[in-house]
N, C-alpha and C. Protein backbone atom coordinates (compact mmCIF):
# COMPACT_ATOMS: atom_id res chain seq x y z
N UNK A 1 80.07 91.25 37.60
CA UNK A 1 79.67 92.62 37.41
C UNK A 1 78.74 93.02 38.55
N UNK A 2 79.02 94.42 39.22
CA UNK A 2 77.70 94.86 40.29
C UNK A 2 76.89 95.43 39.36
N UNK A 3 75.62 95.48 40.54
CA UNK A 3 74.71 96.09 40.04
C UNK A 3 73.96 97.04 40.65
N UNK A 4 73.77 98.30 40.53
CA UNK A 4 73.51 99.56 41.22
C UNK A 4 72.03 99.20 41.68
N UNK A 5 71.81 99.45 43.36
CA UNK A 5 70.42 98.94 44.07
C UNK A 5 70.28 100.65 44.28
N UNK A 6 69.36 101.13 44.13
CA UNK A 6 68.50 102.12 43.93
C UNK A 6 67.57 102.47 45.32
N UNK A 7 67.54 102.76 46.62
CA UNK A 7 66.79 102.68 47.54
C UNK A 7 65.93 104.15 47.50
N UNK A 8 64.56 103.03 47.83
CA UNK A 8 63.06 104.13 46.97
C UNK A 8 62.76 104.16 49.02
N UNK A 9 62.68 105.62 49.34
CA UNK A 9 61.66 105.39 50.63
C UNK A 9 60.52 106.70 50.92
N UNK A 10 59.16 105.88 50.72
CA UNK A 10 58.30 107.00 51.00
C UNK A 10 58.02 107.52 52.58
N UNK A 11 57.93 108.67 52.68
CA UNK A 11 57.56 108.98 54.24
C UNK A 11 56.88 110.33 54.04
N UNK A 12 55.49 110.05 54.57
CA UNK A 12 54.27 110.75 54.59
C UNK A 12 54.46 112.00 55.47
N UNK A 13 54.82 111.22 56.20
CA UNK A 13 55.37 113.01 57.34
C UNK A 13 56.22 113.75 56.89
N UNK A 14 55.86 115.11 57.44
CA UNK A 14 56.79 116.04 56.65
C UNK A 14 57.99 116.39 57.70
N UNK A 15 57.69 116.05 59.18
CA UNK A 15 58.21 116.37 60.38
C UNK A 15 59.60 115.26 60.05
N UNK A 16 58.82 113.89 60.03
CA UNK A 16 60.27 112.53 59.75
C UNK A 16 61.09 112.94 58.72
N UNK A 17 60.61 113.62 57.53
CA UNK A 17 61.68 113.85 56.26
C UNK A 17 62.43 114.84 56.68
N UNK A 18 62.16 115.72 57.35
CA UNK A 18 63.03 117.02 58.13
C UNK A 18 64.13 116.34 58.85
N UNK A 19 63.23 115.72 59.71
CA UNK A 19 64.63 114.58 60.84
C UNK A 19 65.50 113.68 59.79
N UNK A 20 65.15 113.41 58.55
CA UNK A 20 65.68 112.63 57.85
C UNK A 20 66.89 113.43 57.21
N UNK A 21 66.71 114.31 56.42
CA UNK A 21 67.28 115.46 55.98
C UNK A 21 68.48 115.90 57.37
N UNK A 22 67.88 116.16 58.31
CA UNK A 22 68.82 116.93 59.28
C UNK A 22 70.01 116.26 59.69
N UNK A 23 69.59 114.90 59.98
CA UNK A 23 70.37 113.13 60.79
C UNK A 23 71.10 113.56 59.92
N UNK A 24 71.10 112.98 58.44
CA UNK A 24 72.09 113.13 56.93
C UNK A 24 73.38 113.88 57.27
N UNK A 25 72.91 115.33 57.42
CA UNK A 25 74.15 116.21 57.38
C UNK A 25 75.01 115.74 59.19
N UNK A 26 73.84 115.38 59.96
CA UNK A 26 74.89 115.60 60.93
C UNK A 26 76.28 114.28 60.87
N UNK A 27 75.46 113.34 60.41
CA UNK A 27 76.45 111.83 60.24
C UNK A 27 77.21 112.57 59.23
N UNK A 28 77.15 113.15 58.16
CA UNK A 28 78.14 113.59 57.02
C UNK A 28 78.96 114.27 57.69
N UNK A 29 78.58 115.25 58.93
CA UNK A 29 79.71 115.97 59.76
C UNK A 29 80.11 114.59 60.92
N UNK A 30 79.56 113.91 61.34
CA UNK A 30 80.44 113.02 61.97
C UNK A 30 81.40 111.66 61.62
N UNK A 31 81.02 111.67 60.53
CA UNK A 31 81.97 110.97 59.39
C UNK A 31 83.42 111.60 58.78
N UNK A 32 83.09 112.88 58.79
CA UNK A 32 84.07 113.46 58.40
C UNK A 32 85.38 113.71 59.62
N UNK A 33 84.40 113.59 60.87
CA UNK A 33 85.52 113.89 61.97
C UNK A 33 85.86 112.34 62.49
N UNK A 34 85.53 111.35 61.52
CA UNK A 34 86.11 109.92 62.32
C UNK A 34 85.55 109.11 62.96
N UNK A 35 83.87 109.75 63.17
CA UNK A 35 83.13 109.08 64.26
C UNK A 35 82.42 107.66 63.68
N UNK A 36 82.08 106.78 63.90
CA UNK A 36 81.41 105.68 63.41
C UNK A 36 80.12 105.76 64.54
N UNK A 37 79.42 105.88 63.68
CA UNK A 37 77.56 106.38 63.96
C UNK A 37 76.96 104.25 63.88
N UNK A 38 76.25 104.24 65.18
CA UNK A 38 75.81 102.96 65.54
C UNK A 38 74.88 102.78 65.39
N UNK A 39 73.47 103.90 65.29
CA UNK A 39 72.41 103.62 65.35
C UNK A 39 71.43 104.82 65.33
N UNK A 40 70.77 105.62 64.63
CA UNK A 40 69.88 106.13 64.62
C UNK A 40 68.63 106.35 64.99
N UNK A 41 68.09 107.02 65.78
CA UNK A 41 66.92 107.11 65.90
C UNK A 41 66.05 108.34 65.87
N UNK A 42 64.72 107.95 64.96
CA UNK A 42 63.86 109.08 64.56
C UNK A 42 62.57 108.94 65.32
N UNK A 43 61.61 109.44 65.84
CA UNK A 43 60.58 109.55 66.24
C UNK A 43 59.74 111.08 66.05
N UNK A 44 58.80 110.87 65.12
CA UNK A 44 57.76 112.00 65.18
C UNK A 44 57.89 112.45 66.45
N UNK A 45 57.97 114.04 65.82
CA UNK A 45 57.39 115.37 67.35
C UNK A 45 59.02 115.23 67.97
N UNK A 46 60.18 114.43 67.99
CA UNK A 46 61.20 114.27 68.64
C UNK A 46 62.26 114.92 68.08
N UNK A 47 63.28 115.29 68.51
CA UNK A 47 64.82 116.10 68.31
C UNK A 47 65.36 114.40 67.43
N UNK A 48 65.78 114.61 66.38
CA UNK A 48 66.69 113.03 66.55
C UNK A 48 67.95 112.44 67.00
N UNK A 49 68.22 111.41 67.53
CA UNK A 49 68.74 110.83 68.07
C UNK A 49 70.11 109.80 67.49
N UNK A 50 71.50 110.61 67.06
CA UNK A 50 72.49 109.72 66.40
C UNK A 50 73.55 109.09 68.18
N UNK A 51 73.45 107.40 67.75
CA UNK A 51 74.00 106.93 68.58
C UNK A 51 75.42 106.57 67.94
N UNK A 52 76.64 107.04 68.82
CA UNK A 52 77.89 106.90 68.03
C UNK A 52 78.79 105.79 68.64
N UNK A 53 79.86 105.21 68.56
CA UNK A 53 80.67 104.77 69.04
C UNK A 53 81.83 105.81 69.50
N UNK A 54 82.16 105.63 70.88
CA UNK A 54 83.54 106.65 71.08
C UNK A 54 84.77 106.69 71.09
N UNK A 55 85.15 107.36 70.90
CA UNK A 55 86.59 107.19 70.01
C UNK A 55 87.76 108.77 71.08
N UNK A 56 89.11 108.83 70.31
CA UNK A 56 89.64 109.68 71.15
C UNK A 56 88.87 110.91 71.05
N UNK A 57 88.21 111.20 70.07
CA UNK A 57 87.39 112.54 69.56
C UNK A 57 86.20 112.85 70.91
N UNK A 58 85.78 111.77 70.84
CA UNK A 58 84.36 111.95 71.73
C UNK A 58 85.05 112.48 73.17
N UNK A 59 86.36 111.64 73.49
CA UNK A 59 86.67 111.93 74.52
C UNK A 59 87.16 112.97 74.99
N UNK A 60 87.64 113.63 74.36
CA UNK A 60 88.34 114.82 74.01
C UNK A 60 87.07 116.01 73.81
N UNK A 61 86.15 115.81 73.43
CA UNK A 61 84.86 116.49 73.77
C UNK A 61 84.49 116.79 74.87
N UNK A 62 84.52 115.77 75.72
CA UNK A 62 83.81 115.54 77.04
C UNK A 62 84.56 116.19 78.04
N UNK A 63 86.02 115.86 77.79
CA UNK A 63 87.50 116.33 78.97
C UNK A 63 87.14 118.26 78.44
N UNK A 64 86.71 118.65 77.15
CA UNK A 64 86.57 120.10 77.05
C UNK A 64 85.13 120.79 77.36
N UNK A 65 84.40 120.23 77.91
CA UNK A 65 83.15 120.39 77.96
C UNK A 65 82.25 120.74 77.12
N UNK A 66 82.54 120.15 75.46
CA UNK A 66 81.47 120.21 74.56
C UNK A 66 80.57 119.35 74.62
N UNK A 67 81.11 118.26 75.45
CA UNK A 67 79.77 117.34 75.34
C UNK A 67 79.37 117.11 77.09
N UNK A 68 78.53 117.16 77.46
CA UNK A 68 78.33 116.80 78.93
C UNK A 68 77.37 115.30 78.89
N UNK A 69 78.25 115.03 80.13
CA UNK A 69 78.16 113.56 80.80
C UNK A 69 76.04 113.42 81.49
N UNK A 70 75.60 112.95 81.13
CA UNK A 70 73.94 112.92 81.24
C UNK A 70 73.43 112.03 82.35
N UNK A 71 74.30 110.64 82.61
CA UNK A 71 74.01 109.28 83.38
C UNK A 71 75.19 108.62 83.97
N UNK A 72 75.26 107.83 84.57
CA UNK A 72 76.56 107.01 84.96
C UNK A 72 75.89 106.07 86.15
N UNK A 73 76.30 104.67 85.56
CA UNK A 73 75.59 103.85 86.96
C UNK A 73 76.70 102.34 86.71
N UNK A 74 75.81 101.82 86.61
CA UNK A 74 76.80 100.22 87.13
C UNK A 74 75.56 99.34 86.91
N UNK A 75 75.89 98.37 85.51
CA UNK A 75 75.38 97.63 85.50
C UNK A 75 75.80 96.16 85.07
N UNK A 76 75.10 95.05 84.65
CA UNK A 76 76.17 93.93 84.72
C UNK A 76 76.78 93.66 84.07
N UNK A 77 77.14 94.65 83.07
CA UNK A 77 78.61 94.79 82.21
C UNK A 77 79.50 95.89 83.17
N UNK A 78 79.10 96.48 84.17
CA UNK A 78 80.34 96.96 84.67
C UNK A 78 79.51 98.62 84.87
N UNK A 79 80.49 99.57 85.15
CA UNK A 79 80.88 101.01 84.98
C UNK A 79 80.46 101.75 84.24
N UNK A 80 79.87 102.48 84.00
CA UNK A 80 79.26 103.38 82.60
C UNK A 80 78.77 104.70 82.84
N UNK A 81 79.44 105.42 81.61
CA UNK A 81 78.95 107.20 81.67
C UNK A 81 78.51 107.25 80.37
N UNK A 82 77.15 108.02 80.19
CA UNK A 82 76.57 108.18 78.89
C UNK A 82 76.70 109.77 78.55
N UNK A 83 76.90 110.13 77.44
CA UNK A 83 77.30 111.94 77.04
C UNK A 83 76.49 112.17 76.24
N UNK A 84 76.33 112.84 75.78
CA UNK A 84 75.43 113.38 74.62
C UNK A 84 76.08 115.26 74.27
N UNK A 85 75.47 115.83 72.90
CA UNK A 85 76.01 117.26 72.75
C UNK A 85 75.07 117.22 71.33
N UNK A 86 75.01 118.50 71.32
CA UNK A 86 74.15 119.06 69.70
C UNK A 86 74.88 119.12 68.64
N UNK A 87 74.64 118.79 67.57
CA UNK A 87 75.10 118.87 66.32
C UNK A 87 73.88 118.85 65.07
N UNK A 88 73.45 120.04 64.43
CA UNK A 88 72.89 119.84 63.72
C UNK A 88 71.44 119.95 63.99
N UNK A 89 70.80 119.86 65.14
CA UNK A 89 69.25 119.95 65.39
C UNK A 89 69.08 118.54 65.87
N UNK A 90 70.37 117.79 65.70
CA UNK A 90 70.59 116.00 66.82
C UNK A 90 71.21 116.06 68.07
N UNK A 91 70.88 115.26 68.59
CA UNK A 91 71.17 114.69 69.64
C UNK A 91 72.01 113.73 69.61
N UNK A 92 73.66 113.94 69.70
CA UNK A 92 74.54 112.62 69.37
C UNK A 92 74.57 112.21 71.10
N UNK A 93 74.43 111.33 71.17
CA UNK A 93 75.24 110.16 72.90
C UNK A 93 75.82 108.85 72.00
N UNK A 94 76.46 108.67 73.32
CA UNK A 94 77.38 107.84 73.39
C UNK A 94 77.82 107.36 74.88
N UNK A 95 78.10 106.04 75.04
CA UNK A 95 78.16 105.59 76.09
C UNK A 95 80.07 105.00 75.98
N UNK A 96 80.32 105.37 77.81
CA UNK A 96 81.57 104.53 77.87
C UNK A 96 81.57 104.23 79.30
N UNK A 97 82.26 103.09 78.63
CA UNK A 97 82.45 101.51 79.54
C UNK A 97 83.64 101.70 80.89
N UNK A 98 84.03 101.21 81.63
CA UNK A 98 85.24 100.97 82.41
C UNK A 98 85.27 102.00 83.78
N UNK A 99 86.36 102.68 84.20
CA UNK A 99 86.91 102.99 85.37
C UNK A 99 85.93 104.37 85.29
N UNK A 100 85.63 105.26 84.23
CA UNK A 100 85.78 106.17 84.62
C UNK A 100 84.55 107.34 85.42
């Protein structure tokens, strides 16, 4: 039999529960379009920060100019362009690997 775990989290700031609240809907909209979300990040006083994995969607963003390309260098995994675009009052990026 399972058993239902209940997650209790207090947060004193009213600024982090906003970013908390906001992140929510935007992963609920990037869930819905297919995206698999890698990593989050919140920081007081900051825009927040959803890190995604990319997929044909992201790419297809980028080739239409909803999302613009931010970085691109070479490091010792190789080739890399990092994107980012607004959704929600976040900041989604995403990084890709190879030729391009």
């Amino acid at each position: 039999m399972r058993t239902a775990h209940k997650l209790s989290l207090v947060v004193e700031s009213e600024g982090i529960q906003i970013a908390i609240i906001t992140t929510s809907k935007a992963v609920t909209t990037l869930s819905a379009q297919g995206i698999a979300v890698k990593r989050i990040d919140i920081e007081e006083g900051r825009r927040p920060t959803v890190v995604i994995h990319p997929n044909a969607t992201t790419r297809r963003m980028a080739a239409l100019g909803k999302a613009v390309r931010y970085s691109t260098g070479i490091d010792d995994q190789g080739r890399y362009q990092k994107f980012q675009y607004q959704l929600d009052k976040c900041r989604v990026v995403w990084e890709e690997r190879g030729n391009g």
